[in-house]
C-alpha atoms as a PDB file:
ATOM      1  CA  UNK A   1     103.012  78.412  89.432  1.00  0.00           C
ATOM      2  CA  UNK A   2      99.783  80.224  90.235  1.00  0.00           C
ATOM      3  CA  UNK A   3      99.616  83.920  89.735  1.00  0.00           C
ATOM      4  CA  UNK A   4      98.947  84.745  93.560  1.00  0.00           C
ATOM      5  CA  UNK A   5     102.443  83.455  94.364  1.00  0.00           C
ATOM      6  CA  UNK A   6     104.373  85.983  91.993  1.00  0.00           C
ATOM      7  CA  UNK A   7     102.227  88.152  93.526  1.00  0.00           C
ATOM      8  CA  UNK A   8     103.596  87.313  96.923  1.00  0.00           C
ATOM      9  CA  UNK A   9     107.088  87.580  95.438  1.00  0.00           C
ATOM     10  CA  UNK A  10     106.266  91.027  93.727  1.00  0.00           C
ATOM     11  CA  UNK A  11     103.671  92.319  96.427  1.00  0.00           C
ATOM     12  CA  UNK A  12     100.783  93.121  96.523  1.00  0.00           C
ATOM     13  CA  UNK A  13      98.665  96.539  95.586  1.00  0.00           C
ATOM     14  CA  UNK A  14      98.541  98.821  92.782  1.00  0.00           C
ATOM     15  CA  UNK A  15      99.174 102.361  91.686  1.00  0.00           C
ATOM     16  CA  UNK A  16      95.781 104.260  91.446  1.00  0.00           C
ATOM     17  CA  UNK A  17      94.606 107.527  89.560  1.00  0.00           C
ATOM     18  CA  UNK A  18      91.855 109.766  90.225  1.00  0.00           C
ATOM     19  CA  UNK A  19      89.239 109.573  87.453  1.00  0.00           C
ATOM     20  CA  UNK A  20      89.658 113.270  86.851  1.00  0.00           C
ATOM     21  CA  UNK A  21      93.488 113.304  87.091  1.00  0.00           C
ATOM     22  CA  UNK A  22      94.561 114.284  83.501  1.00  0.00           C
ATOM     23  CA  UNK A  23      96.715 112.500  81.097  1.00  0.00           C
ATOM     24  CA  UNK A  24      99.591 114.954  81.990  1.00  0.00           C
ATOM     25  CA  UNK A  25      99.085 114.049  85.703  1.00  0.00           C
ATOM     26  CA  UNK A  26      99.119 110.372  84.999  1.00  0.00           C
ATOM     27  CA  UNK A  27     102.516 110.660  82.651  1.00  0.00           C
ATOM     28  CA  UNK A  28     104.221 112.238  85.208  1.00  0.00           C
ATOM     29  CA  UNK A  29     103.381 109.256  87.497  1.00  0.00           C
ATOM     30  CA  UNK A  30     104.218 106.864  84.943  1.00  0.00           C
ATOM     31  CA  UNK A  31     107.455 108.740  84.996  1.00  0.00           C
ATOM     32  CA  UNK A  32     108.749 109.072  88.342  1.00  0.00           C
ATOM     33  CA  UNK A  33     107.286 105.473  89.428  1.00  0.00           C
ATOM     34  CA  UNK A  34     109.133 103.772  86.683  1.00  0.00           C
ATOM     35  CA  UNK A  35     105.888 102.141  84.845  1.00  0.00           C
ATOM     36  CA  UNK A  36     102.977 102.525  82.383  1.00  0.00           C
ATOM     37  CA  UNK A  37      99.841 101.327  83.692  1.00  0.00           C
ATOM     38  CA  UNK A  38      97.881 102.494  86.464  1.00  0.00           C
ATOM     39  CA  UNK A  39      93.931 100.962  87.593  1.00  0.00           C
ATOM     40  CA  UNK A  40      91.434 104.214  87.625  1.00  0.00           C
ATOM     41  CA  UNK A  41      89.339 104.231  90.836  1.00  0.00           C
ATOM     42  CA  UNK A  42      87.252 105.987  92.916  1.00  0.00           C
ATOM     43  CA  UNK A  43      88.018 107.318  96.379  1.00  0.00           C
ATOM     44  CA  UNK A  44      85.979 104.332  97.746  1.00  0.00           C
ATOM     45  CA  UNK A  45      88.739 102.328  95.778  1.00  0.00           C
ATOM     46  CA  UNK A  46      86.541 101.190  93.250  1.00  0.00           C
ATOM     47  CA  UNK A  47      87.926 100.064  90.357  1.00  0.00           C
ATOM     48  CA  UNK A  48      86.483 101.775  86.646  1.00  0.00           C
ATOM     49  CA  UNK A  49      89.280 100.475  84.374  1.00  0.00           C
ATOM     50  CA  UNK A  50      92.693 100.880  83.291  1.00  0.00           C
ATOM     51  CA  UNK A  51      94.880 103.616  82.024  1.00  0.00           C
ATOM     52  CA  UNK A  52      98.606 102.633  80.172  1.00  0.00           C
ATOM     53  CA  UNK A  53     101.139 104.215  78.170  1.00  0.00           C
ATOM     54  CA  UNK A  54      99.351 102.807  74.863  1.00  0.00           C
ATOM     55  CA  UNK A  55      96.059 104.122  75.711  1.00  0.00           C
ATOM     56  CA  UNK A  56      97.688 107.832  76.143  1.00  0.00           C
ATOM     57  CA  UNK A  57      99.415 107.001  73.047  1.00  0.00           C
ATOM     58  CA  UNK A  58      95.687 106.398  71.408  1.00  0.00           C
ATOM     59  CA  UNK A  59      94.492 109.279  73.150  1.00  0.00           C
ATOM     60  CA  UNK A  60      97.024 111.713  71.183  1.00  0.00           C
ATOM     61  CA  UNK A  61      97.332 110.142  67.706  1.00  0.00           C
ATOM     62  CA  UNK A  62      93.047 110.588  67.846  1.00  0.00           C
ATOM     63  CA  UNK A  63      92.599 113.901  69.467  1.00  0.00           C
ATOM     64  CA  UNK A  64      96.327 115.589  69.502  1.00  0.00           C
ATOM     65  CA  UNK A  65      97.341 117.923  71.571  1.00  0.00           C
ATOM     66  CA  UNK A  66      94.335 118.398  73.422  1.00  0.00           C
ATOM     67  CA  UNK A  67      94.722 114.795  74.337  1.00  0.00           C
ATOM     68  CA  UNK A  68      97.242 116.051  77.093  1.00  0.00           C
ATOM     69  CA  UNK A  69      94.677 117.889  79.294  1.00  0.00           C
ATOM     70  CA  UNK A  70      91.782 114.962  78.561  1.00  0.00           C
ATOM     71  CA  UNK A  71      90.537 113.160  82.131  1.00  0.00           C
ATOM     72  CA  UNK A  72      91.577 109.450  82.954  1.00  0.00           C
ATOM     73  CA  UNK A  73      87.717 108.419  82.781  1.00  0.00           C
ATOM     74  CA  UNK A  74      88.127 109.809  79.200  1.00  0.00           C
ATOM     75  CA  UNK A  75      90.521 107.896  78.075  1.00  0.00           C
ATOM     76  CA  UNK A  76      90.884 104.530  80.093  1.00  0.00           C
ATOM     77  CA  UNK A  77      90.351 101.292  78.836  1.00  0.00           C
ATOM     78  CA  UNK A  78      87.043  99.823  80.212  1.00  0.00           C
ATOM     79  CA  UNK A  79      87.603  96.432  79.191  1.00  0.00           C
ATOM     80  CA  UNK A  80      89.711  95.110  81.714  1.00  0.00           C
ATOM     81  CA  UNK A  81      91.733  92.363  81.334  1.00  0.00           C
ATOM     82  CA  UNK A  82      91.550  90.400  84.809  1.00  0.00           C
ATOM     83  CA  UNK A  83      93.087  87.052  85.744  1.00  0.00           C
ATOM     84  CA  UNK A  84      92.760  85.028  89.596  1.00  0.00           C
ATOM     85  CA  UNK A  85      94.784  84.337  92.299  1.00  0.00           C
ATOM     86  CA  UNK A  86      94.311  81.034  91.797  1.00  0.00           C
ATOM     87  CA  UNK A  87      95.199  81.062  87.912  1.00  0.00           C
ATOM     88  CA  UNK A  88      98.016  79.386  86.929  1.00  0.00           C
ATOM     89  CA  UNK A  89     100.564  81.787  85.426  1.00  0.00           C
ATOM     90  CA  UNK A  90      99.919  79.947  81.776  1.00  0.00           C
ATOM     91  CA  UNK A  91      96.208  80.959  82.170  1.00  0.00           C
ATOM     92  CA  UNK A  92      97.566  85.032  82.572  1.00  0.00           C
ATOM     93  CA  UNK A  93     100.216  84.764  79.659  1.00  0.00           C
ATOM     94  CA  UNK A  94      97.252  83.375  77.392  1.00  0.00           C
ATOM     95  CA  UNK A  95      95.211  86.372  78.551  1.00  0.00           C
ATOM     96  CA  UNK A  96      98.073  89.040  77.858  1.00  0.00           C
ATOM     97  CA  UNK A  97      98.560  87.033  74.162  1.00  0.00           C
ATOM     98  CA  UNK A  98      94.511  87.150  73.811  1.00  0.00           C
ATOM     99  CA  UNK A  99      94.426  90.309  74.388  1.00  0.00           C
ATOM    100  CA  UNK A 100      97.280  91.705  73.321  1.00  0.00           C
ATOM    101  CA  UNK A 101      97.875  93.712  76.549  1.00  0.00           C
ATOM    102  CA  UNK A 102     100.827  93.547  78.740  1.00  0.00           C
ATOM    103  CA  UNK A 103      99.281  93.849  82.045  1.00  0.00           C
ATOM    104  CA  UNK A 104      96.589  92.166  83.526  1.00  0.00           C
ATOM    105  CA  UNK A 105      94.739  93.075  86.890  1.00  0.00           C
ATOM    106  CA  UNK A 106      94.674  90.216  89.629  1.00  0.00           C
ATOM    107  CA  UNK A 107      91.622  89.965  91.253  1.00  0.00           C
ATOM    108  CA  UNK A 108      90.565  88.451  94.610  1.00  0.00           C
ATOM    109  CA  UNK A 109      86.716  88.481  94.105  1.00  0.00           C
ATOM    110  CA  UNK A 110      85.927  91.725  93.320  1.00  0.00           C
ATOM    111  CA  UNK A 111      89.175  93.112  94.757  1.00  0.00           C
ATOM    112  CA  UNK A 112      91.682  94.368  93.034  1.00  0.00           C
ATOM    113  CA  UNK A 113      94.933  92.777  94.389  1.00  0.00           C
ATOM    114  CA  UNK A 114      97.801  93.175  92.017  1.00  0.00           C
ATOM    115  CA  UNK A 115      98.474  93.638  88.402  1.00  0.00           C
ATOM    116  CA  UNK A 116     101.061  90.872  86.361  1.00  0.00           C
ATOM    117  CA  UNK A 117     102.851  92.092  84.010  1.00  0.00           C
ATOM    118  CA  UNK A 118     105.000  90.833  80.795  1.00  0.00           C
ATOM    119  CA  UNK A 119     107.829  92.239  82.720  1.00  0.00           C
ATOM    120  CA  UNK A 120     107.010  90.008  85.543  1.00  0.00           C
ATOM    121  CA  UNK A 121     106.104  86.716  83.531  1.00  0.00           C
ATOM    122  CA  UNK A 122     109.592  86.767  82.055  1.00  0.00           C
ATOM    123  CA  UNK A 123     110.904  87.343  85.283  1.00  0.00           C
ATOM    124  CA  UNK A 124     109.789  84.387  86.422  1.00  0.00           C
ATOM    125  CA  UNK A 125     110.333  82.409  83.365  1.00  0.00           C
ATOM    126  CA  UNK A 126     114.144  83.581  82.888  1.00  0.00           C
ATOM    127  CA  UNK A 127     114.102  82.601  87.003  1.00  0.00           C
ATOM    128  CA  UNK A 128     113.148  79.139  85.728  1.00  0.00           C
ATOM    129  CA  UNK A 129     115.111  78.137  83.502  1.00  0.00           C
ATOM    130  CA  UNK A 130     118.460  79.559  85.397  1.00  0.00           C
ATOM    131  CA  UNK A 131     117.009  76.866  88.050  1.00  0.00           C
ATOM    132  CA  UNK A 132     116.850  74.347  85.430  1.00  0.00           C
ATOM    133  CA  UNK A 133     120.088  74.829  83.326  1.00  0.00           C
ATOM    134  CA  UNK A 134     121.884  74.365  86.816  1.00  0.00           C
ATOM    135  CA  UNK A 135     119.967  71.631  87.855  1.00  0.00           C
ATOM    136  CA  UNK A 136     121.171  69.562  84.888  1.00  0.00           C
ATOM    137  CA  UNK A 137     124.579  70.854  84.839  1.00  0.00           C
ATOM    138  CA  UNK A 138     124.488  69.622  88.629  1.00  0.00           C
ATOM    139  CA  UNK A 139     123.021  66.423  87.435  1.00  0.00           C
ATOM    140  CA  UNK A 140     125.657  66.196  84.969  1.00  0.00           C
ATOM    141  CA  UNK A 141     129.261  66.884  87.107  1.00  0.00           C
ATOM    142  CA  UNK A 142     127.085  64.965  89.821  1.00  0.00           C
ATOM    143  CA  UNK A 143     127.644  67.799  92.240  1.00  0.00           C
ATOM    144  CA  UNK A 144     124.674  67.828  94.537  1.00  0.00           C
ATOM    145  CA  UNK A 145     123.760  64.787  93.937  1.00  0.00           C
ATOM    146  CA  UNK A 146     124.694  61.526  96.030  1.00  0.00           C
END
């Protein structure tokens, strides 16, 4: 399956912060959206890097409480993990492993379509193989099959 499908399933777009917004501001949004990772872009909607709930975890074990009032653009990640629309979802999972990050930002070009996530790789996997467990008991009590 190629990544631009799950994103078709999932939708597309992302969640975006303000390079200014502080870490407070971004937790908060992490909160009530139910996630922890957000892309860091400028009013143009141009992408600078990423900002999860590790990196704010970083950001306070290195600089404590003062962490809390630091700007995104201080303490994204600039090293953006990016896969294609075109990958195959293999090609993302051995990014996330490489990388050892759980999201990774889909890219159309130089656009900034989606982001996978772990959550949504074993999604589809689980999805999977429920579709193949009862294709072979089908195959098996020959139900569906003529």
């Amino acid at each position: 399956m190629f990544v631009g499908e799950i994103m078709k399933k999932k939708g597309v777009g992302v969640i975006t912060v303000a390079p200014d917004q502080t870490m407070v501001e971004v937790l908060r949004l992490f909160r009530d959206n139910n996630i922890g990772f957000v892309v860091v872009s400028r009013s143009n909607g141009k992408y600078l890097g990423t900002l999860s709930e590790r990196d704010c975890c970083n950001a306070v074990a290195e600089y404590g409480a003062e962490a809390a009032m630091m700007r995104a653009a201080d303490i994204m990640n600039r090293s953006v993990a990016t896969c294609s629309t075109q990958d195959l979802l293999p090609v993302a999972m051995g990014i996330m492993t490489n990388r050892r990050t759980r999201h990774v930002l889909v890219m159309d070009g130089n656009e900034v379509t989606g982001v996978v996530s772990i959550g949504d790789v074993v999604k589809h996997r689980l999805d999977e193989a429920q579709r193949t467990e009862q294709d072979l008991q089908d195959y098996i009590c020959g139900t569906r099959y003529h």
